[in-house]
C-alpha atoms as a PDB file:
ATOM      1  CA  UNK A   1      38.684   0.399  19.582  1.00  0.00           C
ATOM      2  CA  UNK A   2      39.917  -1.162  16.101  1.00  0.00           C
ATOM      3  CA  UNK A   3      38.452   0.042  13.045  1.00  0.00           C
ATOM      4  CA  UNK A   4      36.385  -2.337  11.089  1.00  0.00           C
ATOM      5  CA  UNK A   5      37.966  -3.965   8.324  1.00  0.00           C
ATOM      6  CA  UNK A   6      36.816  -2.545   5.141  1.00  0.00           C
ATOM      7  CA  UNK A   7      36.229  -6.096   3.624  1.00  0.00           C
ATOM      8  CA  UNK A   8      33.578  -6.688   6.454  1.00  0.00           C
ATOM      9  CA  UNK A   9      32.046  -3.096   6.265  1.00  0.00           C
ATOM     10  CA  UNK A  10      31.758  -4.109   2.648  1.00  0.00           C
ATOM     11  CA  UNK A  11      29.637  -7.427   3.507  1.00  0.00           C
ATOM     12  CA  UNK A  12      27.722  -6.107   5.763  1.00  0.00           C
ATOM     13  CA  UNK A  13      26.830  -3.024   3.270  1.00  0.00           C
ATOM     14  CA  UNK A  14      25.869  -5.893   1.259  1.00  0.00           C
ATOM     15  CA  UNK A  15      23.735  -7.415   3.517  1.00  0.00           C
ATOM     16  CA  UNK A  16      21.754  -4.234   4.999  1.00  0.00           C
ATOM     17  CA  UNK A  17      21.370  -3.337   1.377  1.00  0.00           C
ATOM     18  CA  UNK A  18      19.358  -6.973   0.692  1.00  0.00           C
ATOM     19  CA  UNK A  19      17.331  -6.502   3.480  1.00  0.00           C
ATOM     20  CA  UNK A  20      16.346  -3.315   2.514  1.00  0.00           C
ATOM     21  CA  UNK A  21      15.376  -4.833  -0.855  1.00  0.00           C
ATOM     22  CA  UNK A  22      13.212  -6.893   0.598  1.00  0.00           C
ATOM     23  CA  UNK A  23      11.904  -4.841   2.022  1.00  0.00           C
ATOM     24  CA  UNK A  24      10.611  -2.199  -0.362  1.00  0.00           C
ATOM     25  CA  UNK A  25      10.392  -5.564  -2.266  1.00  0.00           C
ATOM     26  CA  UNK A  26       6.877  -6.179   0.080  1.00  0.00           C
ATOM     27  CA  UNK A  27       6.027  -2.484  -0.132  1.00  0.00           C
ATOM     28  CA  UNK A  28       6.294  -2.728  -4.244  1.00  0.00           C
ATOM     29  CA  UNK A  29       3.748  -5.928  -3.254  1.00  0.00           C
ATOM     30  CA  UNK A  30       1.562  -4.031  -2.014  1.00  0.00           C
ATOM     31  CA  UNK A  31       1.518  -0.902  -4.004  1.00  0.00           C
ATOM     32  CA  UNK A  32       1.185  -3.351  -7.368  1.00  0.00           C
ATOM     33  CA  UNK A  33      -2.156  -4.515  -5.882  1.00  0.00           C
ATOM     34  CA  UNK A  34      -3.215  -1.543  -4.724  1.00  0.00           C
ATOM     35  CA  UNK A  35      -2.638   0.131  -7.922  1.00  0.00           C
ATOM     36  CA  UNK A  36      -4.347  -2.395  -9.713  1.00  0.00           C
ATOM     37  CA  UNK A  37      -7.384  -2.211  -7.685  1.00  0.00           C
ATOM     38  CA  UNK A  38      -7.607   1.458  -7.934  1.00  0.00           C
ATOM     39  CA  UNK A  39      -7.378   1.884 -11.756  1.00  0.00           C
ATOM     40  CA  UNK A  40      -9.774  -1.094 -12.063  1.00  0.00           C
ATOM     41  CA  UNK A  41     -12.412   0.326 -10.227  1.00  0.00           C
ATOM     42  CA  UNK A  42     -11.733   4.131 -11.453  1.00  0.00           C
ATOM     43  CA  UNK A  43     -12.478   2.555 -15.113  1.00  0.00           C
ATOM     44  CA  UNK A  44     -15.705   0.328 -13.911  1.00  0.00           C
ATOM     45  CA  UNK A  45     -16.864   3.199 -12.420  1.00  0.00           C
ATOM     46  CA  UNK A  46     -15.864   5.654 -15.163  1.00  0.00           C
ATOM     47  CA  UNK A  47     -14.287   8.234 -12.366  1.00  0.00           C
ATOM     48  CA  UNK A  48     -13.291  11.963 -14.256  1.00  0.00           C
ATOM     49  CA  UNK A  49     -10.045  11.066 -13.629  1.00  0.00           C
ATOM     50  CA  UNK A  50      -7.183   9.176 -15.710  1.00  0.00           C
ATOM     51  CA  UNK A  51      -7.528   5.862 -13.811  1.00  0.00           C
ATOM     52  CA  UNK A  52      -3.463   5.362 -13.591  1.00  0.00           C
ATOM     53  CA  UNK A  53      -3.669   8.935 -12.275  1.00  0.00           C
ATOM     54  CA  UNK A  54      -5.840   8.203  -9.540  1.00  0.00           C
ATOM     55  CA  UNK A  55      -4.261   4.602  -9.121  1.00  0.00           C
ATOM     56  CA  UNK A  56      -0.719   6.145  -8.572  1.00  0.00           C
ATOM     57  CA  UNK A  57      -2.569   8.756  -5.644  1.00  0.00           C
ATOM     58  CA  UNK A  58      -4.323   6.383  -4.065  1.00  0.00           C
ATOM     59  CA  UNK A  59      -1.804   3.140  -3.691  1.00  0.00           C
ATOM     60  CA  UNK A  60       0.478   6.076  -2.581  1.00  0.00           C
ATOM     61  CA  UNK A  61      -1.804   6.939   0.171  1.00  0.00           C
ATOM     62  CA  UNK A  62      -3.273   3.774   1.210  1.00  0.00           C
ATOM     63  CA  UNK A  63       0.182   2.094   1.222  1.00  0.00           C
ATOM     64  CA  UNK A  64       1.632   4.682   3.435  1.00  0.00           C
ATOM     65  CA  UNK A  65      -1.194   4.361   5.734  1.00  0.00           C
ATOM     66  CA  UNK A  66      -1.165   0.640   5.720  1.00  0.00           C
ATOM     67  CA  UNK A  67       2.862   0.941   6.248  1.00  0.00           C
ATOM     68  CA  UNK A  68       2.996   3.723   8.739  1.00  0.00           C
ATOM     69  CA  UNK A  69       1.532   1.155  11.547  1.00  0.00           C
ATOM     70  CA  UNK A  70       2.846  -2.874  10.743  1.00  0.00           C
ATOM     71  CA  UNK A  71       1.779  -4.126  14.252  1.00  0.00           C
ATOM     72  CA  UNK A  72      -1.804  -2.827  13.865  1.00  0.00           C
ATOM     73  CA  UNK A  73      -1.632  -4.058   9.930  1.00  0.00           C
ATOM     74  CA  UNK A  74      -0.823  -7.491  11.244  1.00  0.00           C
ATOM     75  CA  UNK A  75      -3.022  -7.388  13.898  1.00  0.00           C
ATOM     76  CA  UNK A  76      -6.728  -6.385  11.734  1.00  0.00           C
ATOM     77  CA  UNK A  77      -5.066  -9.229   9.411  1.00  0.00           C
ATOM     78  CA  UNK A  78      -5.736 -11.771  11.814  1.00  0.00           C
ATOM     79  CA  UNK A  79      -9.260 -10.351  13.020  1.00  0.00           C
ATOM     80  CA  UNK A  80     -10.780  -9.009   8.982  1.00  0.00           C
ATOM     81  CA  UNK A  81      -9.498 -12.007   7.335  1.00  0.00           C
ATOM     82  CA  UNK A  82     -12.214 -15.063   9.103  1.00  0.00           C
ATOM     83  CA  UNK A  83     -14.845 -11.631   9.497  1.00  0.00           C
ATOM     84  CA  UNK A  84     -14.557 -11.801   5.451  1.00  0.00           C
ATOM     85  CA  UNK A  85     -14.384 -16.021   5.134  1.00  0.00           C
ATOM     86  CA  UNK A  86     -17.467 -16.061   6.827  1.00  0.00           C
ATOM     87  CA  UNK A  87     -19.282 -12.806   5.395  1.00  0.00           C
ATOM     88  CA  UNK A  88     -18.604 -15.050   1.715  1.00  0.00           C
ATOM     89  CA  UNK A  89     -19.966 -18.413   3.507  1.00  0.00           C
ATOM     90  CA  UNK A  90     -22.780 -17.142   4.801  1.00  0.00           C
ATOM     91  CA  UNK A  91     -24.243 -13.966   2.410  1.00  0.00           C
ATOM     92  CA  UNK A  92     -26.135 -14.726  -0.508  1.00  0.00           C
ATOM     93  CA  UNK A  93     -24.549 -14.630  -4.334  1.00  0.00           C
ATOM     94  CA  UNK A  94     -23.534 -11.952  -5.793  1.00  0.00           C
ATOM     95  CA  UNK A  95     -21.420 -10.459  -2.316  1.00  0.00           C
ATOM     96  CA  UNK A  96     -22.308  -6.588  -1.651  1.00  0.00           C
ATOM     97  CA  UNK A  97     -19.116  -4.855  -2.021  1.00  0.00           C
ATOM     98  CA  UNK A  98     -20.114  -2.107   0.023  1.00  0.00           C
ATOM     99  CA  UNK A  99     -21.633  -4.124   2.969  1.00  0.00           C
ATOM    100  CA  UNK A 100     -18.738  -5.601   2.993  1.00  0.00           C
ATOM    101  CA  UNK A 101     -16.444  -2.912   3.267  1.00  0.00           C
ATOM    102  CA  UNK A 102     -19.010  -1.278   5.721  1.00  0.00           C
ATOM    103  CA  UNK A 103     -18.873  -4.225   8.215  1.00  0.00           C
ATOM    104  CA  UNK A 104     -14.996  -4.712   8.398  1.00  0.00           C
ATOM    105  CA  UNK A 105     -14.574  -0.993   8.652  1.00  0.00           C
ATOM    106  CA  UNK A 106     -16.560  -1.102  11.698  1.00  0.00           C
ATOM    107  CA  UNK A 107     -14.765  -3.409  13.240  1.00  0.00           C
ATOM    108  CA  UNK A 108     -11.299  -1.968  12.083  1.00  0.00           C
ATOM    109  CA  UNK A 109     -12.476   1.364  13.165  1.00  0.00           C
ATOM    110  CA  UNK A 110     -13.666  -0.142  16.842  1.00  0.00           C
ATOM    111  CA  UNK A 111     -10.055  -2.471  16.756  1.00  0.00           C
ATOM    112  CA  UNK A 112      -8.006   0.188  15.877  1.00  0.00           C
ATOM    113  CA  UNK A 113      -9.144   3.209  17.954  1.00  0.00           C
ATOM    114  CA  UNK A 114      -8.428   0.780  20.896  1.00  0.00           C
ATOM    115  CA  UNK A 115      -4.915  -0.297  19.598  1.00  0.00           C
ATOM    116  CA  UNK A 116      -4.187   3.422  19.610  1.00  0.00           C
ATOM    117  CA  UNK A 117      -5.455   4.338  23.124  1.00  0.00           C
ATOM    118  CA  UNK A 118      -3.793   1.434  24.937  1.00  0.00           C
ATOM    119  CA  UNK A 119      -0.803   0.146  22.826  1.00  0.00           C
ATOM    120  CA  UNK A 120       2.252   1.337  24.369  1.00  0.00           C
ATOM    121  CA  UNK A 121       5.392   2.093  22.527  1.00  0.00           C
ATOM    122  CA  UNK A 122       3.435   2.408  19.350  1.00  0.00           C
ATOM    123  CA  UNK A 123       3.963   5.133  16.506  1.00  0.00           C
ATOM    124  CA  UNK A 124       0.201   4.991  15.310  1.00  0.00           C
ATOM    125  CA  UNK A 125       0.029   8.311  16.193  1.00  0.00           C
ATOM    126  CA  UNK A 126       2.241   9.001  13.185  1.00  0.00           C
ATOM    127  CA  UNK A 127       0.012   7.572  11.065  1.00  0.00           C
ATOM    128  CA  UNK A 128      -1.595  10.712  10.044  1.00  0.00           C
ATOM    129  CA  UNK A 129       1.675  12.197   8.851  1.00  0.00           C
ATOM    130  CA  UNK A 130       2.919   9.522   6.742  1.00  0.00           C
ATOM    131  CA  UNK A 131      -0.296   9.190   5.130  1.00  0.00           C
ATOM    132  CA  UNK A 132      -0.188  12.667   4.346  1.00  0.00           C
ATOM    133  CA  UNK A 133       3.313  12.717   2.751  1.00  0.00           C
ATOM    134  CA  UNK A 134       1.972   8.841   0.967  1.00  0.00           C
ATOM    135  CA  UNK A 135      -0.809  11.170  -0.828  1.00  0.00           C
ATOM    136  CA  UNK A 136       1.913  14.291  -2.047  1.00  0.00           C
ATOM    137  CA  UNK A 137       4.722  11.062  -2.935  1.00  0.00           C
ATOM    138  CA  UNK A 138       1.741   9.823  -4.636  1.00  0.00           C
ATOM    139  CA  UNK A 139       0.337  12.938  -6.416  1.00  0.00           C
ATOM    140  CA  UNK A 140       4.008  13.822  -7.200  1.00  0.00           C
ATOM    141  CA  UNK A 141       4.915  10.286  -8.770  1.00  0.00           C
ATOM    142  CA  UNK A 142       1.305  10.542 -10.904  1.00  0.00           C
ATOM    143  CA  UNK A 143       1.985  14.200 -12.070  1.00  0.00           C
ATOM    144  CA  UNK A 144       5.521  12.755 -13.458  1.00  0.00           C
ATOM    145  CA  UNK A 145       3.363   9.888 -15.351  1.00  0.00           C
ATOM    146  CA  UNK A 146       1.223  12.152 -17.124  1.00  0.00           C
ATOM    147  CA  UNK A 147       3.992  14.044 -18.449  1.00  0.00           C
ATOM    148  CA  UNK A 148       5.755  10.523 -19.436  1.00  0.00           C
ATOM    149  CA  UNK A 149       2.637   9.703 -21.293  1.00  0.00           C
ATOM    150  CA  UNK A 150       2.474  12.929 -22.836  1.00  0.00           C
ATOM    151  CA  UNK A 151       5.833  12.591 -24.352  1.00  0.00           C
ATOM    152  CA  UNK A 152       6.120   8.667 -25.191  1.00  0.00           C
ATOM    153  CA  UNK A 153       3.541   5.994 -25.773  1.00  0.00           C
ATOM    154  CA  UNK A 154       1.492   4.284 -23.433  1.00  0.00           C
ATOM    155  CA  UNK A 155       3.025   2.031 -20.787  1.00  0.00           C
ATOM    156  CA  UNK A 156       2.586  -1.396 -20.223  1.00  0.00           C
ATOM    157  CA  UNK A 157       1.030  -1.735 -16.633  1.00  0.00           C
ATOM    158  CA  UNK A 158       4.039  -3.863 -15.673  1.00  0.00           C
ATOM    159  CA  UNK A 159       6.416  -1.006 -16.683  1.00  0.00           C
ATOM    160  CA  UNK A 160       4.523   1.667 -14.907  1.00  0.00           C
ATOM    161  CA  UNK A 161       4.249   0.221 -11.668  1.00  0.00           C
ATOM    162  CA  UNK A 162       8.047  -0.622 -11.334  1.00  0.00           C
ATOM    163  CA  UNK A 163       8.634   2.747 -12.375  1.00  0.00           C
ATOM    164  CA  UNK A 164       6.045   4.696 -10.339  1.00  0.00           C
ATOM    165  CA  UNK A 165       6.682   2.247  -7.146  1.00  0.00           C
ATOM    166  CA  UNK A 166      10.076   2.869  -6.718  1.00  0.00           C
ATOM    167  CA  UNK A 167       9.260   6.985  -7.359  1.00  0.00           C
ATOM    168  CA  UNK A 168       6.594   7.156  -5.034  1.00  0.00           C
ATOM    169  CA  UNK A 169       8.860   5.182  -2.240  1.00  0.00           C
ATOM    170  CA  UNK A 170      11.746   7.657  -3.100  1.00  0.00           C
ATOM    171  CA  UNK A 171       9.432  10.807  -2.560  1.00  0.00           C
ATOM    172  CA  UNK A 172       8.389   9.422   0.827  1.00  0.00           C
ATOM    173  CA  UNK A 173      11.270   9.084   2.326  1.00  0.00           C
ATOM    174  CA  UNK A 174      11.984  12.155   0.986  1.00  0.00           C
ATOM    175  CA  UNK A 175       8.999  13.955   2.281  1.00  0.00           C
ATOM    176  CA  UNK A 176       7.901  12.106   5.819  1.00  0.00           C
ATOM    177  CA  UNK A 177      10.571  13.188   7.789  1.00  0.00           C
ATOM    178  CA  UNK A 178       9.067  16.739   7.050  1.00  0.00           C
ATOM    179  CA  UNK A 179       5.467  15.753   7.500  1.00  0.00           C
ATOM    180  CA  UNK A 180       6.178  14.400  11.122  1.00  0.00           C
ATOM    181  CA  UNK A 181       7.478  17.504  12.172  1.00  0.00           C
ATOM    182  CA  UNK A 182       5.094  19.120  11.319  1.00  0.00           C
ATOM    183  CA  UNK A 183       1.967  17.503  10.936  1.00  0.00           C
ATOM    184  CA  UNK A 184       1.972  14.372  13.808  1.00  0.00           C
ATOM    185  CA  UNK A 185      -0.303  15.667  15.943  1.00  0.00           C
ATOM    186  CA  UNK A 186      -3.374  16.485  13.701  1.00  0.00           C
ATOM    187  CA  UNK A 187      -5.036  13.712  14.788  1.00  0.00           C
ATOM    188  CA  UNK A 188      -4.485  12.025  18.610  1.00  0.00           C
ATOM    189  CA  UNK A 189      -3.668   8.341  18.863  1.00  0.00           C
ATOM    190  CA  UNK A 190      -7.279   6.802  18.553  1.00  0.00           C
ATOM    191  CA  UNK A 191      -7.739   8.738  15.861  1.00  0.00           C
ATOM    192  CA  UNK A 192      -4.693   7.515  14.002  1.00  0.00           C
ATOM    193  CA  UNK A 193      -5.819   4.100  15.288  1.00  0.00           C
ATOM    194  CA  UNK A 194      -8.829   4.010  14.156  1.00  0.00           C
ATOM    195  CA  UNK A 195      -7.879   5.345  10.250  1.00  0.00           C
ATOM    196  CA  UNK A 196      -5.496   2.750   9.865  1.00  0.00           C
ATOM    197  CA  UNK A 197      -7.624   0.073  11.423  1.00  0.00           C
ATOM    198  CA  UNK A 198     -10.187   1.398   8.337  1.00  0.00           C
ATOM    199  CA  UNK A 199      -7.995   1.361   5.632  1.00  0.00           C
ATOM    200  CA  UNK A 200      -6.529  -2.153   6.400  1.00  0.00           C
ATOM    201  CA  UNK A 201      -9.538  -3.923   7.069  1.00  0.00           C
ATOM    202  CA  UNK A 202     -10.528  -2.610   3.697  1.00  0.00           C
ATOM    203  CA  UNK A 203      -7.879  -3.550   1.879  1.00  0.00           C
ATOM    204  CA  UNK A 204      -7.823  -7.215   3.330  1.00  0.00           C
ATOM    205  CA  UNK A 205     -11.900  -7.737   2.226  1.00  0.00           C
ATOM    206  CA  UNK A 206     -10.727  -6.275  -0.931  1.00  0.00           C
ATOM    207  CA  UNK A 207      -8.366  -8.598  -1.077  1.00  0.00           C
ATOM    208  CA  UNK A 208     -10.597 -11.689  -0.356  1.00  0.00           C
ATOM    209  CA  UNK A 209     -13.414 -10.383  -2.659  1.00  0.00           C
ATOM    210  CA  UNK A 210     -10.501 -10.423  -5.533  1.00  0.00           C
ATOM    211  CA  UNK A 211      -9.847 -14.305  -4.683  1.00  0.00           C
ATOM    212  CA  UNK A 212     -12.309 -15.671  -4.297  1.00  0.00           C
ATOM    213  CA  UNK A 213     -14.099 -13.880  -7.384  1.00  0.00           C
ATOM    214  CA  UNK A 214     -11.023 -15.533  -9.355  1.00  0.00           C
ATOM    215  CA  UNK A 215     -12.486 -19.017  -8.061  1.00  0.00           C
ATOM    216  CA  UNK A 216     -16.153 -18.360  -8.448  1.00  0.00           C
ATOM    217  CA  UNK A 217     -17.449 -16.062 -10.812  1.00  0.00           C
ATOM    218  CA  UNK A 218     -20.720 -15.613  -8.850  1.00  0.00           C
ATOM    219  CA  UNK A 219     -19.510 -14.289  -6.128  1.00  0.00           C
ATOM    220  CA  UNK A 220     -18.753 -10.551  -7.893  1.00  0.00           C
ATOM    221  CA  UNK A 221     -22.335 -10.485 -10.210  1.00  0.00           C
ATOM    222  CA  UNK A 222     -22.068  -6.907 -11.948  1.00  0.00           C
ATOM    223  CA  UNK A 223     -18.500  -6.458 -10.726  1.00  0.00           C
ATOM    224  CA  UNK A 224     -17.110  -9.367 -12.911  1.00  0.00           C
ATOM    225  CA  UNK A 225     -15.824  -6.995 -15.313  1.00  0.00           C
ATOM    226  CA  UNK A 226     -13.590  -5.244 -13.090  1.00  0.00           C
ATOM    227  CA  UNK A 227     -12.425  -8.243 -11.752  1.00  0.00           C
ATOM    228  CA  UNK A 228     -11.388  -9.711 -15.015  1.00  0.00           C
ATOM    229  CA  UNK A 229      -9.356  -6.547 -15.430  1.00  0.00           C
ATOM    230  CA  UNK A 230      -8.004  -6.694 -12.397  1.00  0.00           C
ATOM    231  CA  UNK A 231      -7.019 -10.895 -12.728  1.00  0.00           C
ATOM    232  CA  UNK A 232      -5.140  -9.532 -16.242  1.00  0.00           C
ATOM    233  CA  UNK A 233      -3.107  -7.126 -14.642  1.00  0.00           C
ATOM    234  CA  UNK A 234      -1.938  -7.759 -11.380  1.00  0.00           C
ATOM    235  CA  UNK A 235       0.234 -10.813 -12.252  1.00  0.00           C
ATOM    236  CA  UNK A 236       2.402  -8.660 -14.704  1.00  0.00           C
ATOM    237  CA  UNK A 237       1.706  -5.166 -11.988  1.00  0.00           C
ATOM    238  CA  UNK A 238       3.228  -7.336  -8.981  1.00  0.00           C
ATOM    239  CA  UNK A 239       6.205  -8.567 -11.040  1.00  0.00           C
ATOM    240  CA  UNK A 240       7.046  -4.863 -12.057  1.00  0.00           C
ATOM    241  CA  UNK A 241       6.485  -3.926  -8.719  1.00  0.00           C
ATOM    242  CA  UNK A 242       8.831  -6.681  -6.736  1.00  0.00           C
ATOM    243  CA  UNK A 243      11.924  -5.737  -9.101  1.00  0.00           C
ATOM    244  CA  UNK A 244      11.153  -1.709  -9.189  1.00  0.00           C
ATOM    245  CA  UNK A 245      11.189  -1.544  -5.768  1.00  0.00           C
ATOM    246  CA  UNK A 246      13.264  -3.982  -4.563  1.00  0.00           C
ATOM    247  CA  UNK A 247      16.034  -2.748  -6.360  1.00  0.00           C
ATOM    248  CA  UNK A 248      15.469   0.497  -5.564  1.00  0.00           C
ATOM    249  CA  UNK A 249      15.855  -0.729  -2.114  1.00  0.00           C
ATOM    250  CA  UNK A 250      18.854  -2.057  -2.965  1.00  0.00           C
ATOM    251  CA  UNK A 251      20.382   0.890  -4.752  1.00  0.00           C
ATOM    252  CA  UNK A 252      19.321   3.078  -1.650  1.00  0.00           C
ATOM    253  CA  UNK A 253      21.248   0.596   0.933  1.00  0.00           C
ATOM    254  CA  UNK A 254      24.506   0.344  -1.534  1.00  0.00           C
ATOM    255  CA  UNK A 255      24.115   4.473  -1.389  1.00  0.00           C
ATOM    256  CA  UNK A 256      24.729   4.213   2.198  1.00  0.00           C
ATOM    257  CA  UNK A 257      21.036   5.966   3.228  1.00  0.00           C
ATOM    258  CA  UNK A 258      20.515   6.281   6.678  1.00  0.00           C
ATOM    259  CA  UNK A 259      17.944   3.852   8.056  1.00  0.00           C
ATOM    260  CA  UNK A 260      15.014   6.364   9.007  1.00  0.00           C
ATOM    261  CA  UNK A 261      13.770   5.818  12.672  1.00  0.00           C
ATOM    262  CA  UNK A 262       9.790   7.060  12.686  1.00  0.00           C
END
């Protein structure tokens, strides 16, 4: 068998390492808005916490989650998102938040304990793992920004999330090979289902609630506030988070890091 030239091993370094750009690229998507959420809220609701510090926790967490199952992800995409269109149609002005949330976490919850009893060939029941070593990336990555804080001055938001992304991604990989080992089986397969059906379907009516608010102000009433916040930072938070990660992505393909298989 005849060795691959090392120009072509070079290209196709190249190439492996842009895909995984793209990649974390998405996952620095998401975490940006998830991020942003979380220390919007933590503020409106004037949480004892540092709201970065519980922002950089809880985008670790819920991105893991929403990560550790795509096909499910996908899937309560296509089911939450016309649930949510027509919850806004049809409710009165301002939207309940938390009825909201409550009825598309029903449904995920229903959708996804199914998808893990009957899907074959499915990791869901991995999900429990990875979310558990998304929280300890997470905690990790926020423990290293208070300690940046501490020792320079404040961050913009842009800054923070393409350097906490990429940290937080870094510490995952690092970790969830670990976890799985040891920690796959605390929950069976509906019950993995079923949490990730709840924390996407959450997300997504998030998601929609933060839209459409942008478009009519009405639709949030009390929660306009947060919103505005929210609207001010997640154009420069999903910028930071697209180049942090992606080339971090990048950087980790060019290193020649094994593409994990969980």
């Amino acid at each position: 068998m005849q060795s691959q030239h090392p120009s072509a091993m070079s290209q196709q370094r190249i190439k492996e390492a842009l895909i995984r750009g793209a990649i974390w690229a998405f996952i620095g998507l998401l975490y940006a808005m998830l991020f942003v959420f979380s220390a919007a809220f933590a503020d409106y609701w004037q949480l004892p916490i540092d709201p970065y510090l519980f922002a950089g926790v809880l985008a670790g967490t819920l991105g893991a989650l929403i990560y550790s199952s795509m096909r499910l992800a996908v899937l309560m995409t296509t089911i939450i998102s016309p649930i949510s269109i027509f919850y806004f149609i049809l409710t009165d002005h301002p939207v309940d938040l938390l009825m909201l949330v409550i009825l598309v976490s029903v449904v995920g919850a229903i959708v996804g304990a199914l998808y893990g009893v009957f899907s074959m060939g499915s990791r869901v029941n991995r999900a429990d793992a990875k979310t558990l070593a998304g929280f300890s990336a997470g905690w990790l990555a926020s423990l290293t920004y208070l300690l940046v804080v501490n020792l320079t001055a404040p961050l913009s938001i842009s800054t923070l999330v393409a350097l906490l992304c990429p940290l937080t991604g870094i510490l995952y990989v690092a970790l969830v090979p670990g976890f799985i080992k040891l920690y796959d089986n605390l929950l069976p397969p509906v019950g993995d289902g079923l949490m990730v059906g709840v924390g996407v379907s959450g997300f997504i009516a998030l998601c929609f609630f933060v839209m459409i608010g942008s478009i009519d102000d009405s639709v949030a009433g009390p929660l306009s506030t947060a919103l505005e916040v929210i609207h001010g930072n997640l154009p420069g938070a999903v910028v930071g988070g697209l180049i942090g990660a992606g080339l971090a992505g990048i950087g980790s393909g060019l290193l020649l890091t094994d593409w994990q298989d969980l």
